[in-house]
PDBML (XML) file of the C-alpha atoms, coordinates in Angstrom:
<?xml version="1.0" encoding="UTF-8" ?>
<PDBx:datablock datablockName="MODEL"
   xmlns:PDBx="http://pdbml.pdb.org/schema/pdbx-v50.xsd"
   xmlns:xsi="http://www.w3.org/2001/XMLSchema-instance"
   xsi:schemaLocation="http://pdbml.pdb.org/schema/pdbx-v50.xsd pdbx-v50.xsd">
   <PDBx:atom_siteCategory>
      <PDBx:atom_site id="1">
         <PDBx:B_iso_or_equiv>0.00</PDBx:B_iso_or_equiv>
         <PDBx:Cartn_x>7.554</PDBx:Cartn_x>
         <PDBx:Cartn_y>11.236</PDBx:Cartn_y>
         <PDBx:Cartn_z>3.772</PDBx:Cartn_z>
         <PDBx:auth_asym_id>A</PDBx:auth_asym_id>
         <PDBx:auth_atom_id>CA</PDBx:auth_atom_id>
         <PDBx:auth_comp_id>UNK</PDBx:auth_comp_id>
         <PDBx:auth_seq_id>1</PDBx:auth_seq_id>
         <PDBx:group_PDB>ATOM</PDBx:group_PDB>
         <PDBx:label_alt_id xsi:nil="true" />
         <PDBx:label_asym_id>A</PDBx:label_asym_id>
         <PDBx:label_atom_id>CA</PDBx:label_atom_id>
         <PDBx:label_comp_id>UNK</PDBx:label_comp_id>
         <PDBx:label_entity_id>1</PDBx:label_entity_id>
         <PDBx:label_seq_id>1</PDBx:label_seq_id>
         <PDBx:occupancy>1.00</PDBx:occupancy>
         <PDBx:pdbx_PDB_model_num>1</PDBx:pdbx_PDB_model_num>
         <PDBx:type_symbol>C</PDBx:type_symbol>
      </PDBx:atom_site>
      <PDBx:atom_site id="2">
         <PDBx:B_iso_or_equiv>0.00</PDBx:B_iso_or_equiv>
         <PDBx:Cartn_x>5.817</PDBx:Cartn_x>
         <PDBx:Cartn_y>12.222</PDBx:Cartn_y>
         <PDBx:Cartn_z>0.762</PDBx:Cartn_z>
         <PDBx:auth_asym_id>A</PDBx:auth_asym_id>
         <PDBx:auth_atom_id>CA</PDBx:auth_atom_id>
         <PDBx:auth_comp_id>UNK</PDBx:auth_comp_id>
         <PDBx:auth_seq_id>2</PDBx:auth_seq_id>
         <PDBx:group_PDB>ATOM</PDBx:group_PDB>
         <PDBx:label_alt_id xsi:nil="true" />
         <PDBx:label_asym_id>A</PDBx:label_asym_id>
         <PDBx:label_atom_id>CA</PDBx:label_atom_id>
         <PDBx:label_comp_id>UNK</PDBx:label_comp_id>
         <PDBx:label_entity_id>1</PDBx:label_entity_id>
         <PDBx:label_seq_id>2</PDBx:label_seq_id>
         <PDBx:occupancy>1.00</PDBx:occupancy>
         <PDBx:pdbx_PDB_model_num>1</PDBx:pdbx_PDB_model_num>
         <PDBx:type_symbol>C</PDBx:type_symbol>
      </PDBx:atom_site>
      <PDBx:atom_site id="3">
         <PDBx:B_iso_or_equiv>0.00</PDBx:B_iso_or_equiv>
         <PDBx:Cartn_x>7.302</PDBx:Cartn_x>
         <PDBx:Cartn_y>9.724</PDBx:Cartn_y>
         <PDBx:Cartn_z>-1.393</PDBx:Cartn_z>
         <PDBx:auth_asym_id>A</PDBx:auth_asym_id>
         <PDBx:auth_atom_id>CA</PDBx:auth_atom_id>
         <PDBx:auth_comp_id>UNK</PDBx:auth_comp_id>
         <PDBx:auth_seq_id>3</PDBx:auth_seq_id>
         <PDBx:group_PDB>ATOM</PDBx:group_PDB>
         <PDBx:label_alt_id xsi:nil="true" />
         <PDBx:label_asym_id>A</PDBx:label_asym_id>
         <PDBx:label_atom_id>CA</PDBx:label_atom_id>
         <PDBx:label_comp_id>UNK</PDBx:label_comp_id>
         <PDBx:label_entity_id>1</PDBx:label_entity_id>
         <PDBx:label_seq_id>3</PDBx:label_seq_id>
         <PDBx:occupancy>1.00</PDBx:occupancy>
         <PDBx:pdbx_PDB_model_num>1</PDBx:pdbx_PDB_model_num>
         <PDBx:type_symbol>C</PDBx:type_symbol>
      </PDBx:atom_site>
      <PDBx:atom_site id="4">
         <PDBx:B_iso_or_equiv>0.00</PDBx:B_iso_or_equiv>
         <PDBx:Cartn_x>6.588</PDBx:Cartn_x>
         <PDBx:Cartn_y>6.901</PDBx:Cartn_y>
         <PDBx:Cartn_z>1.024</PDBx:Cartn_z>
         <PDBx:auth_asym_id>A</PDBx:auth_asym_id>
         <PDBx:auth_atom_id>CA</PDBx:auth_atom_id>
         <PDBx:auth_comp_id>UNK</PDBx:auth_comp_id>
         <PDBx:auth_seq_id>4</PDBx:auth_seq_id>
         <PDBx:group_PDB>ATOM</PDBx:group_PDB>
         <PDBx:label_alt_id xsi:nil="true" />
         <PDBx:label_asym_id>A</PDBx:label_asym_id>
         <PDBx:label_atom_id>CA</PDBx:label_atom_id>
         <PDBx:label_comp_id>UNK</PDBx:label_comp_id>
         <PDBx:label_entity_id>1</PDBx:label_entity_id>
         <PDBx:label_seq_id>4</PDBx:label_seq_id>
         <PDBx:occupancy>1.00</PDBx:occupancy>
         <PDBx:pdbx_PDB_model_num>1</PDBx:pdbx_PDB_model_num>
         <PDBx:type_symbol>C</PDBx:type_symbol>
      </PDBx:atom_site>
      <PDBx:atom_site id="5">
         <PDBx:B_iso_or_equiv>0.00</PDBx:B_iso_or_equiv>
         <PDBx:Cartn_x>3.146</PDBx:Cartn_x>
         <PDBx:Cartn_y>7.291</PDBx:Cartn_y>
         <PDBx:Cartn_z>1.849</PDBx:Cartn_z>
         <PDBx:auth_asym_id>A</PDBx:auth_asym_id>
         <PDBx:auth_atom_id>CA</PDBx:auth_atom_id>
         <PDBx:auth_comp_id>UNK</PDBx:auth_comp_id>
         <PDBx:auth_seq_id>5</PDBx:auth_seq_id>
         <PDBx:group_PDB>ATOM</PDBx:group_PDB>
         <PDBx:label_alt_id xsi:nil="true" />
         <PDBx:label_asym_id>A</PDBx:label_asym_id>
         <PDBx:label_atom_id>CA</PDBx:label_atom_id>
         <PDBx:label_comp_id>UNK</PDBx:label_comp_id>
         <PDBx:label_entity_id>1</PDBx:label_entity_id>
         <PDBx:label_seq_id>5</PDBx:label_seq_id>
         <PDBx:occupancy>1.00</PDBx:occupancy>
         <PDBx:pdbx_PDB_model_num>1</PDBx:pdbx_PDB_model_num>
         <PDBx:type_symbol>C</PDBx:type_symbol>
      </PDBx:atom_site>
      <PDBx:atom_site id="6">
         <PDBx:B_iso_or_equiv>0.00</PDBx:B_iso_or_equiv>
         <PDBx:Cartn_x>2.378</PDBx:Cartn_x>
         <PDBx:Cartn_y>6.983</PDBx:Cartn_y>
         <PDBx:Cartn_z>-2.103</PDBx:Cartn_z>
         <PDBx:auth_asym_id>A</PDBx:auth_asym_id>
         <PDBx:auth_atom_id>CA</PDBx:auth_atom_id>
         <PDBx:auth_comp_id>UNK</PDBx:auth_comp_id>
         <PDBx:auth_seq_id>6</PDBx:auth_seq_id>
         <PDBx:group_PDB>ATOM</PDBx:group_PDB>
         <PDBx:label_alt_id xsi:nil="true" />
         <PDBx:label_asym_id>A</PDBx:label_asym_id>
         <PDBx:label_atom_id>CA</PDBx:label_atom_id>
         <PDBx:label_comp_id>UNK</PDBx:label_comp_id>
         <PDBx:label_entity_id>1</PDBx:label_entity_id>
         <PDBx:label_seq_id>6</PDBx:label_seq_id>
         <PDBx:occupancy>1.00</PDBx:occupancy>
         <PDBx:pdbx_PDB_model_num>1</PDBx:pdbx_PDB_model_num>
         <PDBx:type_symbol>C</PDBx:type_symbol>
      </PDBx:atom_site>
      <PDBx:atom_site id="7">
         <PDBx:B_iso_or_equiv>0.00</PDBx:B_iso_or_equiv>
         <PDBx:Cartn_x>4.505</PDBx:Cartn_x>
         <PDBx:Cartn_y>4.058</PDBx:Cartn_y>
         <PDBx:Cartn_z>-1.856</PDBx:Cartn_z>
         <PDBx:auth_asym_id>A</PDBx:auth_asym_id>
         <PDBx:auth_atom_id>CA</PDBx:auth_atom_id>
         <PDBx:auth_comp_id>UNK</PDBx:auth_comp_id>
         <PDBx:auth_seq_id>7</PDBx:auth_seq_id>
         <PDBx:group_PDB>ATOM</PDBx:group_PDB>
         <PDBx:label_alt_id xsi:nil="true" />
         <PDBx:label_asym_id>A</PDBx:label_asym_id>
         <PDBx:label_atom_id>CA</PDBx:label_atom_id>
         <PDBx:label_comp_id>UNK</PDBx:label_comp_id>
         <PDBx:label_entity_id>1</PDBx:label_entity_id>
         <PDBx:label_seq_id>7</PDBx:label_seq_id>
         <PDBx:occupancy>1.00</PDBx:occupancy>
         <PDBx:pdbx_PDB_model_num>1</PDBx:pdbx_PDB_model_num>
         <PDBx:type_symbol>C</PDBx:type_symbol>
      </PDBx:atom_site>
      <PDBx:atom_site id="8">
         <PDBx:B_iso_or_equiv>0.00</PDBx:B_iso_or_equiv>
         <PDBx:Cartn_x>2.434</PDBx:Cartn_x>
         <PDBx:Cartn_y>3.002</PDBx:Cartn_y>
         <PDBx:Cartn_z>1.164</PDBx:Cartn_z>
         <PDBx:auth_asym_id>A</PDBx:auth_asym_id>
         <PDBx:auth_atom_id>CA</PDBx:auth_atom_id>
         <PDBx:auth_comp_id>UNK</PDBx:auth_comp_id>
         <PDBx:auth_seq_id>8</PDBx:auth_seq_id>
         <PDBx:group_PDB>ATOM</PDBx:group_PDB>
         <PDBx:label_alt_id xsi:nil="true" />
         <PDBx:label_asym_id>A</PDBx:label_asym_id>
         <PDBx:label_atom_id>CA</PDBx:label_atom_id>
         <PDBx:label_comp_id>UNK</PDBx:label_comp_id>
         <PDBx:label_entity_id>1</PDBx:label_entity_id>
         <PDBx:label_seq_id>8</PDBx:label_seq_id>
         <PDBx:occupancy>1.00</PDBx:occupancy>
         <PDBx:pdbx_PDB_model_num>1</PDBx:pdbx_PDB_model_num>
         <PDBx:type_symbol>C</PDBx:type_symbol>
      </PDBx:atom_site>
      <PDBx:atom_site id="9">
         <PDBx:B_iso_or_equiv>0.00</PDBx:B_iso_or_equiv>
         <PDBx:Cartn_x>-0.819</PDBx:Cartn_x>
         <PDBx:Cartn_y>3.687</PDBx:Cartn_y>
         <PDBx:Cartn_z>-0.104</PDBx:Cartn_z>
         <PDBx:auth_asym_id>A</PDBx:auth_asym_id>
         <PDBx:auth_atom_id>CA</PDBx:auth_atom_id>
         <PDBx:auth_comp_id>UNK</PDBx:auth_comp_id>
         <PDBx:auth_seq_id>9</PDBx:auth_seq_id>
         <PDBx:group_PDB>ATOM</PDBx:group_PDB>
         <PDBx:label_alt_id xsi:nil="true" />
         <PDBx:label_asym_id>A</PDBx:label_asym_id>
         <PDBx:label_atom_id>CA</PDBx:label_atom_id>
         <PDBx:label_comp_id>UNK</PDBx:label_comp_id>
         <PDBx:label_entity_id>1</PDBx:label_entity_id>
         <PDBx:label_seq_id>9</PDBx:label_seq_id>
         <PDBx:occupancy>1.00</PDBx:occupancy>
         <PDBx:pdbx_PDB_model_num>1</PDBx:pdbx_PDB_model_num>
         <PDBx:type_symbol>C</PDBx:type_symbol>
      </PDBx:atom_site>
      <PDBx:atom_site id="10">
         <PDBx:B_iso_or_equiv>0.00</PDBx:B_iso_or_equiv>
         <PDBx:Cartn_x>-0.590</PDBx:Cartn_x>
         <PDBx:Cartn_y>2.670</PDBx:Cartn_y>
         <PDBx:Cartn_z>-3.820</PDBx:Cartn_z>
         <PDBx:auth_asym_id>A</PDBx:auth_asym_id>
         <PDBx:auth_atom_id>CA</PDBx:auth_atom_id>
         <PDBx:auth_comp_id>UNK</PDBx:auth_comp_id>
         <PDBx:auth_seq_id>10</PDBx:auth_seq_id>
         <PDBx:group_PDB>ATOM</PDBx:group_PDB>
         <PDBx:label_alt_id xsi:nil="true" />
         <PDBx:label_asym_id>A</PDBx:label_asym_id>
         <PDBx:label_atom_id>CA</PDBx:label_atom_id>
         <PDBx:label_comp_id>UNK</PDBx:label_comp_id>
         <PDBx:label_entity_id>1</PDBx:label_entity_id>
         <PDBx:label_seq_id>10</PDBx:label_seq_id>
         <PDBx:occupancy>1.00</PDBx:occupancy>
         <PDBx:pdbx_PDB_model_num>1</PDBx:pdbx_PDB_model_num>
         <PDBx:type_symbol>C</PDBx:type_symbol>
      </PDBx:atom_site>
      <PDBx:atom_site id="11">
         <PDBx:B_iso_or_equiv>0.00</PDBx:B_iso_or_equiv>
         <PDBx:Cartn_x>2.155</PDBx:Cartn_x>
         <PDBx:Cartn_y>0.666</PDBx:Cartn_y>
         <PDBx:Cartn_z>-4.559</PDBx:Cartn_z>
         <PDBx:auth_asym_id>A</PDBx:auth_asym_id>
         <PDBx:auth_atom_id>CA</PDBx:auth_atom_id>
         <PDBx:auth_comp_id>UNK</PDBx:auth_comp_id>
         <PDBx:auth_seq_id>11</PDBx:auth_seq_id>
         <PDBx:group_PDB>ATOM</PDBx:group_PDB>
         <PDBx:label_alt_id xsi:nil="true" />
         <PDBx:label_asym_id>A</PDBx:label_asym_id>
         <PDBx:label_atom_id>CA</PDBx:label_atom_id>
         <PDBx:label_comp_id>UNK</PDBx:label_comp_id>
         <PDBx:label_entity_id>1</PDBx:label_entity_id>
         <PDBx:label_seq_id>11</PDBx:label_seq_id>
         <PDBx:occupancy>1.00</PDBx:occupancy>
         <PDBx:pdbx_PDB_model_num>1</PDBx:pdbx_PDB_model_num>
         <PDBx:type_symbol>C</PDBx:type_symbol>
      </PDBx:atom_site>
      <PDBx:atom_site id="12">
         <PDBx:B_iso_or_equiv>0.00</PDBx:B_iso_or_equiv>
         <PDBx:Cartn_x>3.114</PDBx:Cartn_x>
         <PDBx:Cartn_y>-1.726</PDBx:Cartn_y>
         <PDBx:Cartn_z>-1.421</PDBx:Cartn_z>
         <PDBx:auth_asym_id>A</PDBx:auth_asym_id>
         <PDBx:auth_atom_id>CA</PDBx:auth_atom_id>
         <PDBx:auth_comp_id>UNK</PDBx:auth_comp_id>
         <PDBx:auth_seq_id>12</PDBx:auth_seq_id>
         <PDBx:group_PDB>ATOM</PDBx:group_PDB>
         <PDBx:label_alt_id xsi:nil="true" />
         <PDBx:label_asym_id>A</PDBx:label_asym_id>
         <PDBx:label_atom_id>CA</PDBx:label_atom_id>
         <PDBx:label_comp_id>UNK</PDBx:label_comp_id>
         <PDBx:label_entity_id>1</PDBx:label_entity_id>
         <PDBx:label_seq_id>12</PDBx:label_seq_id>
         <PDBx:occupancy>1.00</PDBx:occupancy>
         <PDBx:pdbx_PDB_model_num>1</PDBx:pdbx_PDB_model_num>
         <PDBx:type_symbol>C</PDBx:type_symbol>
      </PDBx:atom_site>
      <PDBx:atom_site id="13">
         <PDBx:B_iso_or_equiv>0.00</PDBx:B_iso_or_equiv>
         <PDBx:Cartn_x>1.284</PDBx:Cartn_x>
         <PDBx:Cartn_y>-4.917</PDBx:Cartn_y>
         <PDBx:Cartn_z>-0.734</PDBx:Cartn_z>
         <PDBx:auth_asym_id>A</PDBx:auth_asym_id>
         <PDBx:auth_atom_id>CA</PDBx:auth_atom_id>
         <PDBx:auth_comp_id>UNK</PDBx:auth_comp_id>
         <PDBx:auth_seq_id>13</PDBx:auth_seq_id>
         <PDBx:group_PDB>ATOM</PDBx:group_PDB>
         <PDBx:label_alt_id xsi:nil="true" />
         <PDBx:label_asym_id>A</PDBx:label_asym_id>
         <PDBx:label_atom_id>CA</PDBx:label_atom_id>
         <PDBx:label_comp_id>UNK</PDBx:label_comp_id>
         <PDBx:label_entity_id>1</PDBx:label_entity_id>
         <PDBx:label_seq_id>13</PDBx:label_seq_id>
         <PDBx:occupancy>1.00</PDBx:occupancy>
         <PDBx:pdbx_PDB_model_num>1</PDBx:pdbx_PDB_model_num>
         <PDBx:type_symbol>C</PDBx:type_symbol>
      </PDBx:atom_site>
      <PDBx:atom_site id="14">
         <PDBx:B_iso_or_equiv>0.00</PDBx:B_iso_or_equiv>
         <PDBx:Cartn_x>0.013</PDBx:Cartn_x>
         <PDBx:Cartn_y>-5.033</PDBx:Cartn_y>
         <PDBx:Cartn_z>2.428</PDBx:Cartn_z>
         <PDBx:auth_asym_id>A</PDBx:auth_asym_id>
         <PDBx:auth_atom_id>CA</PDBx:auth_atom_id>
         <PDBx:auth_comp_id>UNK</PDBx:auth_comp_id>
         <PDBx:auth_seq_id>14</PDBx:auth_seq_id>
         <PDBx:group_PDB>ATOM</PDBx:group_PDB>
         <PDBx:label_alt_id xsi:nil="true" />
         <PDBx:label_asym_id>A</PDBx:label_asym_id>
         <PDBx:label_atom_id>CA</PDBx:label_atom_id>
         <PDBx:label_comp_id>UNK</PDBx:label_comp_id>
         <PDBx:label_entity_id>1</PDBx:label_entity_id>
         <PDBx:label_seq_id>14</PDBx:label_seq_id>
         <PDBx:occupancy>1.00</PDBx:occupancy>
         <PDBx:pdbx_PDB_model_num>1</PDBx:pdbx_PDB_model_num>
         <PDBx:type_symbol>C</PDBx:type_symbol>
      </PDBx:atom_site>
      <PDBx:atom_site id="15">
         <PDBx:B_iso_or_equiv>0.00</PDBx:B_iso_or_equiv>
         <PDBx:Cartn_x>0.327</PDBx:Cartn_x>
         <PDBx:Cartn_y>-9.128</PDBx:Cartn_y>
         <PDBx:Cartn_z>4.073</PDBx:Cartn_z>
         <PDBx:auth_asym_id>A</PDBx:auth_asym_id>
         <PDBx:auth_atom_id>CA</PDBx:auth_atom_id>
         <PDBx:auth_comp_id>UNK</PDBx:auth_comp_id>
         <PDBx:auth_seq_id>15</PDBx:auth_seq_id>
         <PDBx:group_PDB>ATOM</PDBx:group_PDB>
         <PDBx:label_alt_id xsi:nil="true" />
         <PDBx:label_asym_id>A</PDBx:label_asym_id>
         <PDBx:label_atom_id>CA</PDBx:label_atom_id>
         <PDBx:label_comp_id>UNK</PDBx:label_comp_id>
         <PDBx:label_entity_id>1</PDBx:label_entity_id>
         <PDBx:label_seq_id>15</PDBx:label_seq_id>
         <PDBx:occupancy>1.00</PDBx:occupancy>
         <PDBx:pdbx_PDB_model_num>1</PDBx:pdbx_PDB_model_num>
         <PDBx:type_symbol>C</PDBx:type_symbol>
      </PDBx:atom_site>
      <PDBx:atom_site id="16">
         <PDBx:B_iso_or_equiv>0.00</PDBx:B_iso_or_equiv>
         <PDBx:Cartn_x>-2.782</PDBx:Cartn_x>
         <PDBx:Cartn_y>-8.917</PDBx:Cartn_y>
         <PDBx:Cartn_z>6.014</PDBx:Cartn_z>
         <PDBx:auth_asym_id>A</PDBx:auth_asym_id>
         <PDBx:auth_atom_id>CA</PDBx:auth_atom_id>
         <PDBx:auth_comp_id>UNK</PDBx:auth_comp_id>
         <PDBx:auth_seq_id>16</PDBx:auth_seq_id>
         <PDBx:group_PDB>ATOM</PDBx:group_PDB>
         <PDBx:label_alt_id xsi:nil="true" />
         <PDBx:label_asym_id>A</PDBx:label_asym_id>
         <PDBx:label_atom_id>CA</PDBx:label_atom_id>
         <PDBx:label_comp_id>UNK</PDBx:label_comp_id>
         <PDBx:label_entity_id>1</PDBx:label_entity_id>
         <PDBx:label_seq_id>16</PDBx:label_seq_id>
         <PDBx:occupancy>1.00</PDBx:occupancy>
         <PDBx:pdbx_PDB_model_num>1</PDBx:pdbx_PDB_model_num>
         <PDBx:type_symbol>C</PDBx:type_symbol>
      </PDBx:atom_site>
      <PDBx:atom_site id="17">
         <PDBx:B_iso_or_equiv>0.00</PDBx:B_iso_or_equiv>
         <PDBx:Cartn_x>-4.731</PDBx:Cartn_x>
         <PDBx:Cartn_y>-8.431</PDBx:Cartn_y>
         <PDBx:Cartn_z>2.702</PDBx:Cartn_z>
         <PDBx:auth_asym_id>A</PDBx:auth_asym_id>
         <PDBx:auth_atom_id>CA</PDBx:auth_atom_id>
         <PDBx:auth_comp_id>UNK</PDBx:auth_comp_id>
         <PDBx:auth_seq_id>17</PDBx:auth_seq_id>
         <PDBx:group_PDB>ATOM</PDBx:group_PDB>
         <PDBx:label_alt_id xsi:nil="true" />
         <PDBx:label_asym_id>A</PDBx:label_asym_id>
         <PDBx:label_atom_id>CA</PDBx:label_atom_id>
         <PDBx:label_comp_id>UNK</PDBx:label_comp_id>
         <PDBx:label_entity_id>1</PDBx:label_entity_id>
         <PDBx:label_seq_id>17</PDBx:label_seq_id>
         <PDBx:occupancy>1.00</PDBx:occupancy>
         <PDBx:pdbx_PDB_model_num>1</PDBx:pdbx_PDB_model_num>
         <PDBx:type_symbol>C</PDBx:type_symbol>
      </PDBx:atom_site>
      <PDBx:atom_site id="18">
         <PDBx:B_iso_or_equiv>0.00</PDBx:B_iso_or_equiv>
         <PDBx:Cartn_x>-3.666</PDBx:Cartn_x>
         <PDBx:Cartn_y>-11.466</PDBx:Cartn_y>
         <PDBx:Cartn_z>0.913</PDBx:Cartn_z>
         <PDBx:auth_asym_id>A</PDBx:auth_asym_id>
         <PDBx:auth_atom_id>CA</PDBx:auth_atom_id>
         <PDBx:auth_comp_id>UNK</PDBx:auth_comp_id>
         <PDBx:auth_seq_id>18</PDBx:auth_seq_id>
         <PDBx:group_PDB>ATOM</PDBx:group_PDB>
         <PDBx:label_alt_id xsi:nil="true" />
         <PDBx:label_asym_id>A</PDBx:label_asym_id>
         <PDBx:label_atom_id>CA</PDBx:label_atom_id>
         <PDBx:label_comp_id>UNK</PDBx:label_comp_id>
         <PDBx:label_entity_id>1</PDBx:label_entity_id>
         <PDBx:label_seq_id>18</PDBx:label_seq_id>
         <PDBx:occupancy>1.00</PDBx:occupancy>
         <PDBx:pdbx_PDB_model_num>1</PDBx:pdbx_PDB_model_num>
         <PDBx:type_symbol>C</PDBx:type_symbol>
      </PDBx:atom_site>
      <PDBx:atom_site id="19">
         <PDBx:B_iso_or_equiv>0.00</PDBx:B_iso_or_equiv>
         <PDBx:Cartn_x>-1.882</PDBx:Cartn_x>
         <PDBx:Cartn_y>-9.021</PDBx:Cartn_y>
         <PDBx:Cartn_z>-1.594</PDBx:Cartn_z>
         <PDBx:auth_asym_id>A</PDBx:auth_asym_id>
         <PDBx:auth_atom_id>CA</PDBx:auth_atom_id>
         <PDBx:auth_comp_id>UNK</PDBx:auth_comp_id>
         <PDBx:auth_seq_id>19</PDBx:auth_seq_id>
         <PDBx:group_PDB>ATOM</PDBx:group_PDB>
         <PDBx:label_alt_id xsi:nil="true" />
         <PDBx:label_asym_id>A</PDBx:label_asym_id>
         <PDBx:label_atom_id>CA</PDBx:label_atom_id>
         <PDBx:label_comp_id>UNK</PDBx:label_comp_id>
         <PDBx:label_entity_id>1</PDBx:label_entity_id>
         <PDBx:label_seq_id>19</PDBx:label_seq_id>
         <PDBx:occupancy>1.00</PDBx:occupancy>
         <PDBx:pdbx_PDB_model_num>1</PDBx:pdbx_PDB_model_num>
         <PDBx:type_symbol>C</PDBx:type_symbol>
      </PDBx:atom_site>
      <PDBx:atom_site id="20">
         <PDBx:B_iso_or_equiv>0.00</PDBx:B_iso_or_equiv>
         <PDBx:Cartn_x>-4.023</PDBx:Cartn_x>
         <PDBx:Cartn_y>-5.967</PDBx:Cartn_y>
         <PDBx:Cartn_z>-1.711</PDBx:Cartn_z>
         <PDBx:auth_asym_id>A</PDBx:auth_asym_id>
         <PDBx:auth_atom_id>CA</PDBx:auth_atom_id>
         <PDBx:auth_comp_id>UNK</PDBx:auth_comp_id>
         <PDBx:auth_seq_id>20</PDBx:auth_seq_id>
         <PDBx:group_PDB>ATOM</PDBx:group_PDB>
         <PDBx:label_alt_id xsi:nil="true" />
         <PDBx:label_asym_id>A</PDBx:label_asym_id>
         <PDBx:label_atom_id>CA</PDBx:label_atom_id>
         <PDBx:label_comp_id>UNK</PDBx:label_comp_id>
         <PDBx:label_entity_id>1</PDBx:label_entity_id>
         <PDBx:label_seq_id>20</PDBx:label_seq_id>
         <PDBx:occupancy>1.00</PDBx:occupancy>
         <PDBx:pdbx_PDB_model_num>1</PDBx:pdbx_PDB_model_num>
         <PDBx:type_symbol>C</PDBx:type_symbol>
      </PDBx:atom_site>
      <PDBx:atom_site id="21">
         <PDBx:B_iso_or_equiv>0.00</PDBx:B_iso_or_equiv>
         <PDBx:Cartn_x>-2.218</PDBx:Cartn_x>
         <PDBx:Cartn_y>-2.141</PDBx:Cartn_y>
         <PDBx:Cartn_z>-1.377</PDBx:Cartn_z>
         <PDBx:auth_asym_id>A</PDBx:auth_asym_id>
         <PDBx:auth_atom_id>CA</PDBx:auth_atom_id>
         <PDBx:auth_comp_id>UNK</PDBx:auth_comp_id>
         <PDBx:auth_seq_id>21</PDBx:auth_seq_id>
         <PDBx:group_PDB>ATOM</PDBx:group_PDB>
         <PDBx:label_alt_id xsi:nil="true" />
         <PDBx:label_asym_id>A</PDBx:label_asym_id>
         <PDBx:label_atom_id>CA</PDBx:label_atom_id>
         <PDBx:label_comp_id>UNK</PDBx:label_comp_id>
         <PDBx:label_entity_id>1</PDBx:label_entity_id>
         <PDBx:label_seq_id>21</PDBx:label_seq_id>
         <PDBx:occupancy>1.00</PDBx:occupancy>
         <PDBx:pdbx_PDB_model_num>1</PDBx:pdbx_PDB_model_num>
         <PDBx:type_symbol>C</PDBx:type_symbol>
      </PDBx:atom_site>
      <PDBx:atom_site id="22">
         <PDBx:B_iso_or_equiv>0.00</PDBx:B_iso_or_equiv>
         <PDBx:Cartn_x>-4.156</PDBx:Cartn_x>
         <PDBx:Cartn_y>0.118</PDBx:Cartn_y>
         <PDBx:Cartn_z>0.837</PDBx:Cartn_z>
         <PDBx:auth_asym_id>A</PDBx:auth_asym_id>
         <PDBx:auth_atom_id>CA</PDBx:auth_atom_id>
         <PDBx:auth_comp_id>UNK</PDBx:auth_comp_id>
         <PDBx:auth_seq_id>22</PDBx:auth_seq_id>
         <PDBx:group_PDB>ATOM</PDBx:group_PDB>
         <PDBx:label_alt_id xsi:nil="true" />
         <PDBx:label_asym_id>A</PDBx:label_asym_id>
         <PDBx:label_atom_id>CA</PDBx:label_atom_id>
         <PDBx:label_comp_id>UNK</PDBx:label_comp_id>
         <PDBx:label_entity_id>1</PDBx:label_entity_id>
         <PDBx:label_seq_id>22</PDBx:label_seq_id>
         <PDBx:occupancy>1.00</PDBx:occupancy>
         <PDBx:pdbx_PDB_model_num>1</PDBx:pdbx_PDB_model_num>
         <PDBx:type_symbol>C</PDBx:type_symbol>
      </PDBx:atom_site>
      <PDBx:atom_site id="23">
         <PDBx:B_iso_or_equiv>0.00</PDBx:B_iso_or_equiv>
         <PDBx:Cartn_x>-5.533</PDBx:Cartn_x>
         <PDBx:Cartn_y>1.820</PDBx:Cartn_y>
         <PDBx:Cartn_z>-1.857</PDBx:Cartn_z>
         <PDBx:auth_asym_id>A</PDBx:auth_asym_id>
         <PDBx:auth_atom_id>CA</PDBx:auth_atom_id>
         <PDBx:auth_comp_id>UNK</PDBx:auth_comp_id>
         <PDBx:auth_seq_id>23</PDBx:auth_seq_id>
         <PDBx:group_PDB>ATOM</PDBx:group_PDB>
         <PDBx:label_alt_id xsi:nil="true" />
         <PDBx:label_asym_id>A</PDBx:label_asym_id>
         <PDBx:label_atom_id>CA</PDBx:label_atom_id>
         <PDBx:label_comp_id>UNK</PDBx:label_comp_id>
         <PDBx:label_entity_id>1</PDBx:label_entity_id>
         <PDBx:label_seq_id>23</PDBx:label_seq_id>
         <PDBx:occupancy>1.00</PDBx:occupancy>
         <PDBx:pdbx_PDB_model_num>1</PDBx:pdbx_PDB_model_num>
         <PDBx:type_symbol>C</PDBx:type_symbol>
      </PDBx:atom_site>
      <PDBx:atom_site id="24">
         <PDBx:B_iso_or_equiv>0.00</PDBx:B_iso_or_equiv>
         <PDBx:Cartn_x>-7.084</PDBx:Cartn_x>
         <PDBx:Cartn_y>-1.611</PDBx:Cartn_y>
         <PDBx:Cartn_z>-2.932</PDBx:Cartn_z>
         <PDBx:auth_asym_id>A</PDBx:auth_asym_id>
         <PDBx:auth_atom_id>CA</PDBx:auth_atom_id>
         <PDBx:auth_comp_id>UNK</PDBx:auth_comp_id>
         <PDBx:auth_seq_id>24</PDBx:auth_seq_id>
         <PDBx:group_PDB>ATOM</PDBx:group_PDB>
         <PDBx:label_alt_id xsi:nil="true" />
         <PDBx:label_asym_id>A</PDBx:label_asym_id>
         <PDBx:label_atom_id>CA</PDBx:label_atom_id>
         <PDBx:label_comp_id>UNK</PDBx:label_comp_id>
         <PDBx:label_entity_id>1</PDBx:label_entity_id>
         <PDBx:label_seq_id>24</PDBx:label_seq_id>
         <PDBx:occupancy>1.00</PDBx:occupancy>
         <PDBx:pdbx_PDB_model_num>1</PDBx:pdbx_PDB_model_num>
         <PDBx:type_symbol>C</PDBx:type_symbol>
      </PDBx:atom_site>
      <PDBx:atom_site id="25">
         <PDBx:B_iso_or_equiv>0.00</PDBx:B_iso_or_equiv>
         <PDBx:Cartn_x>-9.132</PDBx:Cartn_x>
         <PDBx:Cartn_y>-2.021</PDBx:Cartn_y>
         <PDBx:Cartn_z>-0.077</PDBx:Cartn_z>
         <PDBx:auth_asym_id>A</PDBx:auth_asym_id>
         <PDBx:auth_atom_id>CA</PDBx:auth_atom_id>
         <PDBx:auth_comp_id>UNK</PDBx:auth_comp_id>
         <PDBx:auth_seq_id>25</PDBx:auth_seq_id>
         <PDBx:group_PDB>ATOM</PDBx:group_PDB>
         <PDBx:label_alt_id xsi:nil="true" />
         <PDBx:label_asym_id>A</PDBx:label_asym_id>
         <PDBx:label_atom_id>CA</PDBx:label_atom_id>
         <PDBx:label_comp_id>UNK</PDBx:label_comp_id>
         <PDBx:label_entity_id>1</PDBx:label_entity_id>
         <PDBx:label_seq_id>25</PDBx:label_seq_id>
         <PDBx:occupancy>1.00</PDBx:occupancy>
         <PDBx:pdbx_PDB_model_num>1</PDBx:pdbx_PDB_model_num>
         <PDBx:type_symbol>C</PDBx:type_symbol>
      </PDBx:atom_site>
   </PDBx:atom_siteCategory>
</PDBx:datablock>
């Protein structure tokens, strides 16, 4: 779980934000 919410949050474009991680926005 660890590992994958740093994936989540830093790493892992998210579609809805033309590109953007989490972090990002």
């Amino acid at each position: 779980v660890e590992f994958y919410v740093d994936q989540h949050n830093r790493v892992l474009p998210h579609s809805a934000f033309g590109g953007q991680t989490p972090d990002e926005m």
